[in-house]
PDB file of N, CA and C in Angstrom:
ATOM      1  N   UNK A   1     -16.587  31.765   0.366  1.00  0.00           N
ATOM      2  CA  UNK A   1     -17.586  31.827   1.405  1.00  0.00           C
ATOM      3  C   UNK A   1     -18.964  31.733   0.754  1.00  0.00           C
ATOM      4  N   UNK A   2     -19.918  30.667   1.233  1.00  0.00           N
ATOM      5  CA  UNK A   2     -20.981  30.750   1.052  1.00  0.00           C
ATOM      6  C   UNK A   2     -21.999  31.141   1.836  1.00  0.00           C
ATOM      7  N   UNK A   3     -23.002  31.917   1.461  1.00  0.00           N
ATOM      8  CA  UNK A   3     -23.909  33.014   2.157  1.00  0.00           C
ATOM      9  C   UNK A   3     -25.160  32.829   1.575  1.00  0.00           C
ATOM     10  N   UNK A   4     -26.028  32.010   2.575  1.00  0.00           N
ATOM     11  CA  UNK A   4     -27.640  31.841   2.368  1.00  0.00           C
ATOM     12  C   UNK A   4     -28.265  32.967   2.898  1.00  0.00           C
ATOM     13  N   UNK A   5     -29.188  33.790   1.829  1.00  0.00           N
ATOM     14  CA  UNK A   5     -30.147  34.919   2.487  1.00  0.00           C
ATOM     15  C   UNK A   5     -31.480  33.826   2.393  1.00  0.00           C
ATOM     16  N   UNK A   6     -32.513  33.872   3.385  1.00  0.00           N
ATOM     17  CA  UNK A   6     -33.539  33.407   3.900  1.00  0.00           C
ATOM     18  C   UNK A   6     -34.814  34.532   3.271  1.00  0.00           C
ATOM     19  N   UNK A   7     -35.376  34.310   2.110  1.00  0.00           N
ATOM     20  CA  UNK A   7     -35.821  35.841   2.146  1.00  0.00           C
ATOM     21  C   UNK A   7     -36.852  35.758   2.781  1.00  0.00           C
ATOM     22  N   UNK A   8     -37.588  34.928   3.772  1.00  0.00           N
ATOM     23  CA  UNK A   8     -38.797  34.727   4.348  1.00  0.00           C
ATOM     24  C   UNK A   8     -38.408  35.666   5.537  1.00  0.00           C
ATOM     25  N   UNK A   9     -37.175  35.649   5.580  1.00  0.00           N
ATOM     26  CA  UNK A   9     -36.483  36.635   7.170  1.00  0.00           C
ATOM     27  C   UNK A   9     -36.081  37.843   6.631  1.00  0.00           C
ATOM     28  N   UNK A  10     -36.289  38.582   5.531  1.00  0.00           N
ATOM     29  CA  UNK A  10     -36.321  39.814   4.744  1.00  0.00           C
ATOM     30  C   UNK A  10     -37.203  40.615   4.704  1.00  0.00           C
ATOM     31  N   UNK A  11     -37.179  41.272   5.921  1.00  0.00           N
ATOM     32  CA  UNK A  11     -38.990  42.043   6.015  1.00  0.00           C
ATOM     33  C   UNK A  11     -38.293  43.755   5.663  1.00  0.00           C
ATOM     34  N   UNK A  12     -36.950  44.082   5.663  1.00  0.00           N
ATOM     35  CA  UNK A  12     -36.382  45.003   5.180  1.00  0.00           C
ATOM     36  C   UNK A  12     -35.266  45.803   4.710  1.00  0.00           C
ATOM     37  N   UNK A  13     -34.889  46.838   4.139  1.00  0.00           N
ATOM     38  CA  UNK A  13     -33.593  46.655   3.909  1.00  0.00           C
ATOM     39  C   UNK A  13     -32.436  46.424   4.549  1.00  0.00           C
ATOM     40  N   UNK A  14     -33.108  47.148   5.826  1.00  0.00           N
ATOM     41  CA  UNK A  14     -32.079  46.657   6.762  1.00  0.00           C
ATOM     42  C   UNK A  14     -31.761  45.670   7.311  1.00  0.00           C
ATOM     43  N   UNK A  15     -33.142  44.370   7.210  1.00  0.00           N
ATOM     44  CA  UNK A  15     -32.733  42.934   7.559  1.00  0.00           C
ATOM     45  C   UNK A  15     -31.399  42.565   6.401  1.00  0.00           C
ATOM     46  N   UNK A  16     -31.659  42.843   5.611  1.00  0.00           N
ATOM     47  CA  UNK A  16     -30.814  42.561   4.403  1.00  0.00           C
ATOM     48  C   UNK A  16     -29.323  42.878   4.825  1.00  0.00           C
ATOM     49  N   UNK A  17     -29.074  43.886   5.271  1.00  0.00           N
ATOM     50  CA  UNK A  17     -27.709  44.610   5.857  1.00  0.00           C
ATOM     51  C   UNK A  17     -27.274  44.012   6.499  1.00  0.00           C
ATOM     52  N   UNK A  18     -27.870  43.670   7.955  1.00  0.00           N
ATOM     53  CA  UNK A  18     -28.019  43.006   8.768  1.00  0.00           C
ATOM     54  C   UNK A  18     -27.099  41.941   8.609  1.00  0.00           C
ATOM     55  N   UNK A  19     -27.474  40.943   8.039  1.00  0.00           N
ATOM     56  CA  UNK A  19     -27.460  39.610   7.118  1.00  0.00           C
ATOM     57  C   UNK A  19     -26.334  39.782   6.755  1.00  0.00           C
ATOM     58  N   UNK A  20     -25.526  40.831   5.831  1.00  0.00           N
ATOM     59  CA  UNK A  20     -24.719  40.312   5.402  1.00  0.00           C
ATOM     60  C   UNK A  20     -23.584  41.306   5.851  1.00  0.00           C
ATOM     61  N   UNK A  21     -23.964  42.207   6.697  1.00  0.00           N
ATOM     62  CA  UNK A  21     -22.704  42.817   7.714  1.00  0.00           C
ATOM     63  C   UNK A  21     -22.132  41.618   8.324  1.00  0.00           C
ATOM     64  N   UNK A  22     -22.954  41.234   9.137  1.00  0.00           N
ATOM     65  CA  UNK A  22     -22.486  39.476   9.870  1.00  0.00           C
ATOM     66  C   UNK A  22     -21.480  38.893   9.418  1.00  0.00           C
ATOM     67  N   UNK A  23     -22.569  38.218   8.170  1.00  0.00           N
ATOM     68  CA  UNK A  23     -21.616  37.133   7.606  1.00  0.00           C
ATOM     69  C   UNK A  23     -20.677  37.416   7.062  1.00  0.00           C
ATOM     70  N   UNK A  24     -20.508  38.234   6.253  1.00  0.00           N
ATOM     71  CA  UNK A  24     -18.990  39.254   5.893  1.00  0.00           C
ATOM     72  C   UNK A  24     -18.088  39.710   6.632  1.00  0.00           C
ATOM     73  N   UNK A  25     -18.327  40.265   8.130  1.00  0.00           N
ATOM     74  CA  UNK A  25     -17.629  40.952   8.820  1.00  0.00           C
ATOM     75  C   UNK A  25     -17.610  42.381   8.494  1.00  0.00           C
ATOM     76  N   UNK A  26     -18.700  42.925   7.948  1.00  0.00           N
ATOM     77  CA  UNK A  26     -18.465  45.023   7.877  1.00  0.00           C
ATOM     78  C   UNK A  26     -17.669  45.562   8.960  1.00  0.00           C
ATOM     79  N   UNK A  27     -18.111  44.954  10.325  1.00  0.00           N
ATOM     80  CA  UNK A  27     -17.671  45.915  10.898  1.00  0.00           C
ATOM     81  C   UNK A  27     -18.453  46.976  11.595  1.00  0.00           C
ATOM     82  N   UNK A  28     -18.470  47.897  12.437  1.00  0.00           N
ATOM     83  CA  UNK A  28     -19.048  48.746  13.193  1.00  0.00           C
ATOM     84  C   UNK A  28     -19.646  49.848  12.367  1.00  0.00           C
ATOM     85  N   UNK A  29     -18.662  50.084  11.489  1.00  0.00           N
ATOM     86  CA  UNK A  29     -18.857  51.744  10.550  1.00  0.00           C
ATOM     87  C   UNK A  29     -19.344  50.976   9.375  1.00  0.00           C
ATOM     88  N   UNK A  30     -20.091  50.112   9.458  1.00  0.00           N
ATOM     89  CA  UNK A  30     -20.654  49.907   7.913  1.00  0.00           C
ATOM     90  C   UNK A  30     -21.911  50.949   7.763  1.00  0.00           C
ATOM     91  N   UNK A  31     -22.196  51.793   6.646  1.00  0.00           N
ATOM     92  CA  UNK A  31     -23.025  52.585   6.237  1.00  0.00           C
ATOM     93  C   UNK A  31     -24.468  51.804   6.338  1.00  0.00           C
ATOM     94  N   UNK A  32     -24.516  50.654   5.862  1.00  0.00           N
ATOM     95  CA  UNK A  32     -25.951  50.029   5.541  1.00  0.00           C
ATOM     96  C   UNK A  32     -26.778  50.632   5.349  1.00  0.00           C
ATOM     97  N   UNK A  33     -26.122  50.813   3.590  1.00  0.00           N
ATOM     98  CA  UNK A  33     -26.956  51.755   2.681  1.00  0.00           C
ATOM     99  C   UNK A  33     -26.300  51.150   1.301  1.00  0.00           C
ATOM    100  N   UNK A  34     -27.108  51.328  -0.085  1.00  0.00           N
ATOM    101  CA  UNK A  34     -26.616  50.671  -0.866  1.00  0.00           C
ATOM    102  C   UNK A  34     -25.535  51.116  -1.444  1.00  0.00           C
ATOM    103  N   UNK A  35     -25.231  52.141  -1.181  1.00  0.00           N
ATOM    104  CA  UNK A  35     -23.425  52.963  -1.738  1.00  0.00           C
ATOM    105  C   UNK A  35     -22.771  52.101  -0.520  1.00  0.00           C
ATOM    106  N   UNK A  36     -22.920  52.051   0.592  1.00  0.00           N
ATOM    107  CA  UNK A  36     -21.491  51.216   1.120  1.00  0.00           C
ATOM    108  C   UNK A  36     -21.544  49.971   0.797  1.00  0.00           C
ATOM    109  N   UNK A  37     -22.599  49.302   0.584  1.00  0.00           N
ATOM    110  CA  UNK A  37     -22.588  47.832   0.185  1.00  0.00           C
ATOM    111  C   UNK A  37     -22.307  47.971  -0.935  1.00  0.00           C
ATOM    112  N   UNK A  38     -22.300  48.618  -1.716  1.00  0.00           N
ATOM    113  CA  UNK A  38     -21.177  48.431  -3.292  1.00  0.00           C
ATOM    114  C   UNK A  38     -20.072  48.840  -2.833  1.00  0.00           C
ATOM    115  N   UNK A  39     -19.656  49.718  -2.303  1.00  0.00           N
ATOM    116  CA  UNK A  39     -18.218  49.799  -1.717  1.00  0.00           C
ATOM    117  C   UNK A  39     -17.656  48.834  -1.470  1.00  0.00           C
ATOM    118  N   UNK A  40     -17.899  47.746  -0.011  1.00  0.00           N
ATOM    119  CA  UNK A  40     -17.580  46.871   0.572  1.00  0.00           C
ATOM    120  C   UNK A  40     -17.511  45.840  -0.125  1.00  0.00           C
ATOM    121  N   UNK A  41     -18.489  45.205  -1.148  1.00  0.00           N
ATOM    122  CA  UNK A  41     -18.991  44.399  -2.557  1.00  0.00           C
ATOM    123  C   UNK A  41     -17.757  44.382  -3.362  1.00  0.00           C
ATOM    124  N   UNK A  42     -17.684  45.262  -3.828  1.00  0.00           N
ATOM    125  CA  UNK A  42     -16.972  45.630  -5.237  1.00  0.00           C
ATOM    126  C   UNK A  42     -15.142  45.690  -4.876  1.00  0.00           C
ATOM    127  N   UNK A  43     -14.936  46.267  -3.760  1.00  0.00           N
ATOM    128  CA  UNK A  43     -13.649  46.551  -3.675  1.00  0.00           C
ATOM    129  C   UNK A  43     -13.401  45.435  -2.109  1.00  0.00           C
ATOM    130  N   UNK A  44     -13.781  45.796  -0.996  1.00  0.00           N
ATOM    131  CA  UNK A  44     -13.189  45.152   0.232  1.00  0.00           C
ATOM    132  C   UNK A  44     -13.375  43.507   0.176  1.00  0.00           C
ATOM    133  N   UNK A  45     -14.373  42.715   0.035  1.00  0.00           N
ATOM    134  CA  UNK A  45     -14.522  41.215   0.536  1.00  0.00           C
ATOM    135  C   UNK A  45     -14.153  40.474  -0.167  1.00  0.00           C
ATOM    136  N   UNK A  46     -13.067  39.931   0.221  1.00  0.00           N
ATOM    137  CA  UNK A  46     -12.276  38.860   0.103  1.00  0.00           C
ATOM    138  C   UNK A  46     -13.249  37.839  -0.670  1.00  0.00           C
ATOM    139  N   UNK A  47     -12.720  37.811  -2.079  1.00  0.00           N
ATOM    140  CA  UNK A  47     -13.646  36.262  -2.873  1.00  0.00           C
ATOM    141  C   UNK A  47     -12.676  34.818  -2.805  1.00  0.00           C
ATOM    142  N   UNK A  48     -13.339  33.907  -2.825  1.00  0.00           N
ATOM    143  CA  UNK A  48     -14.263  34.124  -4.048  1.00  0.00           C
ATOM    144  C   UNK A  48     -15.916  34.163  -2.856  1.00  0.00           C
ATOM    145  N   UNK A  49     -16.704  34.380  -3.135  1.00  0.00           N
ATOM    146  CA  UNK A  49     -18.018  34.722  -2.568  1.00  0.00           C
ATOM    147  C   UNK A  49     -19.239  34.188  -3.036  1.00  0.00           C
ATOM    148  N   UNK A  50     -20.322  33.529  -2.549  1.00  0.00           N
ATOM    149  CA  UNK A  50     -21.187  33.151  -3.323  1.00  0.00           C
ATOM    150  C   UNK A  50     -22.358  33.308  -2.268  1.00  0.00           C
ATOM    151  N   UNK A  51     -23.505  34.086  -2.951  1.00  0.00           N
ATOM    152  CA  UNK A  51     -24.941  34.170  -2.277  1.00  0.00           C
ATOM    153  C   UNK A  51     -25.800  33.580  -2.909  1.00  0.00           C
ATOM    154  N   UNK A  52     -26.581  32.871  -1.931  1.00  0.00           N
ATOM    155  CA  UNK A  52     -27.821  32.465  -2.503  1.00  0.00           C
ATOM    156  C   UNK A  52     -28.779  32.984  -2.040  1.00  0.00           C
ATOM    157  N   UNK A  53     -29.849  33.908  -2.475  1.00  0.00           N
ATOM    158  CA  UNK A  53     -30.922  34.206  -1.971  1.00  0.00           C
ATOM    159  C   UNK A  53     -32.455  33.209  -1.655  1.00  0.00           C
ATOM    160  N   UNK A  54     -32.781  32.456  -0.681  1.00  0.00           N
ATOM    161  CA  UNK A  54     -33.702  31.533  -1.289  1.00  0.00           C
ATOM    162  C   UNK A  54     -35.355  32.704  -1.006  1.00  0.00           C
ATOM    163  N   UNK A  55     -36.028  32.087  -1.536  1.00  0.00           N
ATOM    164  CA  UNK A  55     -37.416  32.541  -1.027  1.00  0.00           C
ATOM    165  C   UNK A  55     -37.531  34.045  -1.583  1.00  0.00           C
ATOM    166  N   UNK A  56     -36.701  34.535  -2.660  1.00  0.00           N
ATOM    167  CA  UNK A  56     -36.802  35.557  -3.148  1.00  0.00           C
ATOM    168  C   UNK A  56     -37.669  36.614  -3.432  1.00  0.00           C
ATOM    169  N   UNK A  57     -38.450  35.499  -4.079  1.00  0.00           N
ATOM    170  CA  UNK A  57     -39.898  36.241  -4.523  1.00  0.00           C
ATOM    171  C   UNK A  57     -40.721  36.643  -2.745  1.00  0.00           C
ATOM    172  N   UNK A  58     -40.786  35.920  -1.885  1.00  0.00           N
ATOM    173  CA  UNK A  58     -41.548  36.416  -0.819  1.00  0.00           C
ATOM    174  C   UNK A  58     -41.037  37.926  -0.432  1.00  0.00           C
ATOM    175  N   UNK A  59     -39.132  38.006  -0.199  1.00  0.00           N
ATOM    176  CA  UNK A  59     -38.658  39.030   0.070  1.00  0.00           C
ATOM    177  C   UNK A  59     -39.235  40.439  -1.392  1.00  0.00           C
ATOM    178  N   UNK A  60     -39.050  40.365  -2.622  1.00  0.00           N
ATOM    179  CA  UNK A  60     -39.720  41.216  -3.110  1.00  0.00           C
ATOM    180  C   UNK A  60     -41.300  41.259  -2.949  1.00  0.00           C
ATOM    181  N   UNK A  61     -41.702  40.916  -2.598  1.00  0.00           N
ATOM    182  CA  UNK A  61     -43.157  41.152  -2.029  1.00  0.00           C
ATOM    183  C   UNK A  61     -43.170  42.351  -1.272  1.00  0.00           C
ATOM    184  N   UNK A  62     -42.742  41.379  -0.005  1.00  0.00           N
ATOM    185  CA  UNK A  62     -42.024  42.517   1.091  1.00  0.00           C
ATOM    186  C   UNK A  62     -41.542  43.906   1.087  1.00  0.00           C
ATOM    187  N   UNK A  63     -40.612  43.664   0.645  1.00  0.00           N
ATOM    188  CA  UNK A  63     -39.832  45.278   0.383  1.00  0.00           C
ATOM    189  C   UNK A  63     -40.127  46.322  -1.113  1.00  0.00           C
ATOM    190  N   UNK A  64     -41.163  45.509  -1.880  1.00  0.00           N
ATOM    191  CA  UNK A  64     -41.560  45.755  -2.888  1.00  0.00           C
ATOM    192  C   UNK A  64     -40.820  46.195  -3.654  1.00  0.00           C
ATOM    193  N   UNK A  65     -41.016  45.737  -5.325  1.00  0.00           N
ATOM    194  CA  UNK A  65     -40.547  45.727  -6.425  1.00  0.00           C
ATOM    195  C   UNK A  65     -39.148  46.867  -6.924  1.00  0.00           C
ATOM    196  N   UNK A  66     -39.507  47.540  -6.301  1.00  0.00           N
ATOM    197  CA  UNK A  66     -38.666  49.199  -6.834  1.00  0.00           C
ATOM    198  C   UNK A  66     -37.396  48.527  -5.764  1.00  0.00           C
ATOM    199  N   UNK A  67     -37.420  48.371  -4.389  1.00  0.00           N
ATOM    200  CA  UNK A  67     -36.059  48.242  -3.504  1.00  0.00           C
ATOM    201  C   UNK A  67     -35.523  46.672  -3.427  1.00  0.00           C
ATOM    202  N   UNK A  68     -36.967  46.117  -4.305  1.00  0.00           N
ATOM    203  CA  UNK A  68     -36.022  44.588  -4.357  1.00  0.00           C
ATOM    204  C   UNK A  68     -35.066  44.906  -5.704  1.00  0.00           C
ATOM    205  N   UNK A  69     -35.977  45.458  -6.748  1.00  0.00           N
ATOM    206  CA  UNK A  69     -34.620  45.434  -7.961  1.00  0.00           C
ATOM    207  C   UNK A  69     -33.303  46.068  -7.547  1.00  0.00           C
ATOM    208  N   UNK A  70     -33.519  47.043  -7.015  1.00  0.00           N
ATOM    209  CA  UNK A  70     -32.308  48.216  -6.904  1.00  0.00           C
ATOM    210  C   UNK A  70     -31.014  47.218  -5.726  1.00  0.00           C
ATOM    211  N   UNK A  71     -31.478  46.414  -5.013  1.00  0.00           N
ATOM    212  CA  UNK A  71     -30.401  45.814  -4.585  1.00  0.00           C
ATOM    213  C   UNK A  71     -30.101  44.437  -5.276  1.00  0.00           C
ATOM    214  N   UNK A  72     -31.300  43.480  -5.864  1.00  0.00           N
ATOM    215  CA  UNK A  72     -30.827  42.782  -7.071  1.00  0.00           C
ATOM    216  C   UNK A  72     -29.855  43.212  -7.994  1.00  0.00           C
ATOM    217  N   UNK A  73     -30.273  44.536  -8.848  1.00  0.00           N
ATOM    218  CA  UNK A  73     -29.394  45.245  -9.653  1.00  0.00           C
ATOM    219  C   UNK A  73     -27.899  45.403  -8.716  1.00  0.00           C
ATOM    220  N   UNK A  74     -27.578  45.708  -7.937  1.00  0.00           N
ATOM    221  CA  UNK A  74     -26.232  45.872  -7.142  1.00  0.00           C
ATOM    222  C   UNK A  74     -25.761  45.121  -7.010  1.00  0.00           C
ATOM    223  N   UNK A  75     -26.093  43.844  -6.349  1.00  0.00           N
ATOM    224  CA  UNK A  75     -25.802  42.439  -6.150  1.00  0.00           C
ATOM    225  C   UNK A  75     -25.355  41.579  -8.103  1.00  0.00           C
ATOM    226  N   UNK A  76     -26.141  41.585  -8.872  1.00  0.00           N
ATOM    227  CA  UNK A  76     -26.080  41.726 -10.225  1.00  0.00           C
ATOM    228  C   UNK A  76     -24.466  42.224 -10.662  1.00  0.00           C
ATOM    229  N   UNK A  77     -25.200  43.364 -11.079  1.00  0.00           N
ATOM    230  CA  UNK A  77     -23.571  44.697 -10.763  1.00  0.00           C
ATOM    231  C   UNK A  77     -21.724  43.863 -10.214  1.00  0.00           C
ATOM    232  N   UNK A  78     -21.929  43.484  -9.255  1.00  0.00           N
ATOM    233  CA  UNK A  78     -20.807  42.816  -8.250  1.00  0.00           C
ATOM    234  C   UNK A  78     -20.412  41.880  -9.199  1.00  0.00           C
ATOM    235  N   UNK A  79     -21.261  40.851  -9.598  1.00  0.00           N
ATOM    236  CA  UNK A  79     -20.963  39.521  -9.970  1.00  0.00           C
ATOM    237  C   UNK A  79     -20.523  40.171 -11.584  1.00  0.00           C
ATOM    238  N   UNK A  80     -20.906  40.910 -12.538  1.00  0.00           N
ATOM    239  CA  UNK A  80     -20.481  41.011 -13.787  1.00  0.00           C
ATOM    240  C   UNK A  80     -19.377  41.934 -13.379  1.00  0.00           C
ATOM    241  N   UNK A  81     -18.790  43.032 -12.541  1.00  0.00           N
ATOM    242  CA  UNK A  81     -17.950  43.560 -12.673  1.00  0.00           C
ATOM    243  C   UNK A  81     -16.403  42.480 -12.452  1.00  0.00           C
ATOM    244  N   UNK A  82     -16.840  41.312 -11.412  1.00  0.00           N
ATOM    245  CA  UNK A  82     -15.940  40.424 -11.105  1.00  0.00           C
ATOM    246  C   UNK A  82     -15.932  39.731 -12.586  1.00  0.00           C
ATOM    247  N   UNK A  83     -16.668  39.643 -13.522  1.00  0.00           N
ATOM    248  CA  UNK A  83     -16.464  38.728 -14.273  1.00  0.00           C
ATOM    249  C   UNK A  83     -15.756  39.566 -15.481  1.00  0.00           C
ATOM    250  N   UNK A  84     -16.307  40.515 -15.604  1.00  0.00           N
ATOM    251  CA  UNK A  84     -15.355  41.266 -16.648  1.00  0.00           C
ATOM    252  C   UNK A  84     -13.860  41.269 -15.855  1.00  0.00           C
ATOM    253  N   UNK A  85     -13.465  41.319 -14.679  1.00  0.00           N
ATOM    254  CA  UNK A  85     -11.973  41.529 -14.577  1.00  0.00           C
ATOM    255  C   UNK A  85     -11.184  40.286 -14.783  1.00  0.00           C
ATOM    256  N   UNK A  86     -11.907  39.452 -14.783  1.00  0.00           N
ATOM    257  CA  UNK A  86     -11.859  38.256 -15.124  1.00  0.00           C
ATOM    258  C   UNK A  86     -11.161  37.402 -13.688  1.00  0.00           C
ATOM    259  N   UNK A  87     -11.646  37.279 -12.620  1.00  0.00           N
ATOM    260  CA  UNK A  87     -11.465  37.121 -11.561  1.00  0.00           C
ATOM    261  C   UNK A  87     -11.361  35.384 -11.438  1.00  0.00           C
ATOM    262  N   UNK A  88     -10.378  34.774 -10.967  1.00  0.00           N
ATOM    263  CA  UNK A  88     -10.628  33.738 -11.043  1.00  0.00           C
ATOM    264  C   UNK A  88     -11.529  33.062  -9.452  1.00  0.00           C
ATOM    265  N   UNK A  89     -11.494  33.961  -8.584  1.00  0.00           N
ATOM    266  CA  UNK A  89     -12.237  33.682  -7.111  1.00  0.00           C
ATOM    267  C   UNK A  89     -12.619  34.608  -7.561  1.00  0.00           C
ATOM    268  N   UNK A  90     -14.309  34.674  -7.509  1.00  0.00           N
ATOM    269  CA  UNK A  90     -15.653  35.685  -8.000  1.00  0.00           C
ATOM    270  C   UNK A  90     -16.323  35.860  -7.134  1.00  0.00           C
ATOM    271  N   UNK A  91     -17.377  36.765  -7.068  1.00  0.00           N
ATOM    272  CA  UNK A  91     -18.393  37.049  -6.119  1.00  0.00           C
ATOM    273  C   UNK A  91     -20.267  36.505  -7.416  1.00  0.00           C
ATOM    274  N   UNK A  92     -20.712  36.035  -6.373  1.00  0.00           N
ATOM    275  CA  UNK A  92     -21.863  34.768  -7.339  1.00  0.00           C
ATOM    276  C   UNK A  92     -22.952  35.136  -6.407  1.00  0.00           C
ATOM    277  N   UNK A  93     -23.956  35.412  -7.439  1.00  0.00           N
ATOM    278  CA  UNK A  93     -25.072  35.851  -6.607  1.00  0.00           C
ATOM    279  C   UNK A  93     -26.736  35.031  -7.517  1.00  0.00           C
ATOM    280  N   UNK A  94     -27.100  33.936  -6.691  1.00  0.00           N
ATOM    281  CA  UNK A  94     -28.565  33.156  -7.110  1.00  0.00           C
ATOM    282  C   UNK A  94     -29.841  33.679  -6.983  1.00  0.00           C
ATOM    283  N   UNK A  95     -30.401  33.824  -7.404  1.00  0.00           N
ATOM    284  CA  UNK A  95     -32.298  34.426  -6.466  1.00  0.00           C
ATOM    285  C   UNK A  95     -33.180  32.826  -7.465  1.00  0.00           C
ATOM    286  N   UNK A  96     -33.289  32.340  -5.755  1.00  0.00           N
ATOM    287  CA  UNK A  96     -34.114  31.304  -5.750  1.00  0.00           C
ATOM    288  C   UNK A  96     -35.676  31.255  -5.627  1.00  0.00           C
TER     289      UNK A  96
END
């Protein structure tokens, strides 16, 4: 599955959630918070997975530096833990 984030449409974390409760399918009881999105990330969604973030830099503007890294870093996180297990369908994450 491929998954375009728009970051010009990223005015917060919760647009972010938003975004990818959807396109994933979370579900009703998704936390949309960054412990369930590593939950859901790491263990539940079906790969292989690939995000592209475009317009990146506008979205860290936005939500500024400290809450853009901390979900970069998570998103980050996902893609090397898939790669250390050595996953042959991965979860892939771009910032354009």
């Amino acid at each position: 599955m491929r998954i375009e984030i728009d970051g010009a449409r990223i005015h917060s974390e919760r647009d972010l959630h938003d975004v990818l409760s959807e396109a994933l399918d979370f579900g009703p009881y998704y936390g949309a918070n960054l412990s369930a999105l590593w939950d859901r990330l790491s263990t539940e969604v079906e790969r292989p997975v690939e995000i592209i973030w475009t317009k990146s830099e506008i979205s860290r503007t936005v939500l500024g530096e400290s809450a853009f890294e901390r979900i970069r870093d998570l998103l980050l996180r996902v893609q090397a833990q898939d790669r250390s297990f050595g996953r042959v369908d991965h979860f892939s994450v771009t910032f354009e």
